[in-house]
Protein backbone atom coordinates (compact mmCIF):
# COMPACT_ATOMS: atom_id res chain seq x y z
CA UNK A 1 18.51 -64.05 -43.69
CA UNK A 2 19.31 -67.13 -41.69
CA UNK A 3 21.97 -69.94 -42.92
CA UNK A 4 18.89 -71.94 -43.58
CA UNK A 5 17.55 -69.41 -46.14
CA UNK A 6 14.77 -68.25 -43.93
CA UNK A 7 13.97 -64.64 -42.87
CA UNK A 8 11.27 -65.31 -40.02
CA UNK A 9 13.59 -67.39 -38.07
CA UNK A 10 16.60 -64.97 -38.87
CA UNK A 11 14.29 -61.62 -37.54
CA UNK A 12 12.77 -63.79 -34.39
CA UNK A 13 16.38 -64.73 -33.32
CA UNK A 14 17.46 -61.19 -33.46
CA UNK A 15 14.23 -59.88 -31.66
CA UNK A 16 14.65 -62.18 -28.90
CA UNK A 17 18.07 -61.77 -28.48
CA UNK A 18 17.90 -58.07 -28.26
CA UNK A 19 14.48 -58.29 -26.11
CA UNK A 20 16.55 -60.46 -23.36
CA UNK A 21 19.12 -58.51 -23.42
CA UNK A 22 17.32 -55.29 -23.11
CA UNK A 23 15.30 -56.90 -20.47
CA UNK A 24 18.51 -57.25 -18.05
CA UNK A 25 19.31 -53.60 -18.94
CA UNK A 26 15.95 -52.37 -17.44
CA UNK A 27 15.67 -54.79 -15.10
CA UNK A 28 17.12 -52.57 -12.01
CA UNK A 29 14.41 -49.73 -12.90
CA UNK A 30 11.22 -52.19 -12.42
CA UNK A 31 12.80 -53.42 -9.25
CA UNK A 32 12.21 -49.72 -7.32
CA UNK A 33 9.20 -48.53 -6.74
CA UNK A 34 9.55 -45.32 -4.91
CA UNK A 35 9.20 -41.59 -5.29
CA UNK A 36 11.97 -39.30 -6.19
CA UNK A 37 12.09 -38.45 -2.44
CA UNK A 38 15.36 -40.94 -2.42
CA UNK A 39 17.10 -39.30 -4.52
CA UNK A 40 20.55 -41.24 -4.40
CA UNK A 41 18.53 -44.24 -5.08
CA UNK A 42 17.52 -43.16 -8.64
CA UNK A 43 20.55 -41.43 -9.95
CA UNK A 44 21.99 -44.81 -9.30
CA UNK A 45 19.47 -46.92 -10.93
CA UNK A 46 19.80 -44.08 -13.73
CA UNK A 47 23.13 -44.61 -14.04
CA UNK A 48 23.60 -48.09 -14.50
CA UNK A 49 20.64 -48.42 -16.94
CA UNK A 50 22.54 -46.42 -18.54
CA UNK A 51 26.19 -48.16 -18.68
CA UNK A 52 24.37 -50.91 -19.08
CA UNK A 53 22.98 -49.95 -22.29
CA UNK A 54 26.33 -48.21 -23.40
CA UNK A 55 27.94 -51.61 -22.78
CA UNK A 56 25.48 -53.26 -24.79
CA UNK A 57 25.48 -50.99 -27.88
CA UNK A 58 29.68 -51.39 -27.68
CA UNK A 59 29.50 -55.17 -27.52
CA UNK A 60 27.06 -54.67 -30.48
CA UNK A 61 29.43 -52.31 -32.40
CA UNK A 62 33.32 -53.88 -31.74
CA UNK A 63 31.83 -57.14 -31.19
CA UNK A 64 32.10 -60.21 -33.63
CA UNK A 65 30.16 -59.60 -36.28
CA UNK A 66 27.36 -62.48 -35.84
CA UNK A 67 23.92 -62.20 -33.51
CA UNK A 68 24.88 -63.56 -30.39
CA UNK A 69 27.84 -62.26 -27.69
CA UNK A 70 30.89 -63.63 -26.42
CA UNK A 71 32.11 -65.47 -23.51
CA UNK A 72 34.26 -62.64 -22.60
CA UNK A 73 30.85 -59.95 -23.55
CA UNK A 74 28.27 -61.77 -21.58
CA UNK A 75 31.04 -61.48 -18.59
CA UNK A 76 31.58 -57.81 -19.09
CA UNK A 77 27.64 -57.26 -18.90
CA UNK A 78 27.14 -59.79 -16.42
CA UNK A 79 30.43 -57.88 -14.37
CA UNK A 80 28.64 -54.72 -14.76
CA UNK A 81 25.53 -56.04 -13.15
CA UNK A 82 27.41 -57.73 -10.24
CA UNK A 83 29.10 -53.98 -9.61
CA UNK A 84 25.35 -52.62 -9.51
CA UNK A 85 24.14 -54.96 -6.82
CA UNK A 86 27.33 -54.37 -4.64
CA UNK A 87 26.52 -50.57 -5.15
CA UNK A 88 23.04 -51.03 -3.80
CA UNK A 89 23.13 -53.51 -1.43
CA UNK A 90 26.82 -51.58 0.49
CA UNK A 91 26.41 -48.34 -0.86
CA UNK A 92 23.04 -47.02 -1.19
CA UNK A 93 20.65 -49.66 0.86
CA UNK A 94 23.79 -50.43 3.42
CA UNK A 95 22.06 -53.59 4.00
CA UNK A 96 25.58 -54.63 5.62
């Protein structure tokens, strides 16, 4: 139940919070489109869906204990993306 008594607005807040946030989580997997031939490609993607959702469901757990994150959460998830894209783009793509 919200502070304003309401339960629709309470569930909706938590739905779209949780939606977002799951959205950035799968994000990397809609971005590749190929076969399994590259290999290396999707263990990575696999991977950091993965910590990504780990890190979520932590933040959730030892977080504070209302519905939204942290400064210093939002950082860690937004840290773990930034270490994704530097993986792909140097490691696996070697775009550079």
């Amino acid at each position: 139940m919200a502070k304003s008594g309401q339960i629709t607005a309470a569930t909706t807040s938590v739905i779209a919070d949780n939606t977002a946030t799951m959205t950035l989580a799968f994000f990397p997997l809609a971005l590749v489109n190929l076969p399994i031939q590259h290999l290396l490609l999707y263990v990575v993607n696999l991977i950091f869906v993965g910590l990504l959702g780990v890190a979520y469901a932590a933040f959730i757990y030892w977080g504070k204990p209302n519905y939204s994150f942290s400064f210093k959460e939002i950082i860690g998830l937004n840290a773990v993306y930034l270490v994704y894209l530097c993986v792909m783009i140097f490691g696996v793509l070697k775009v550079i």
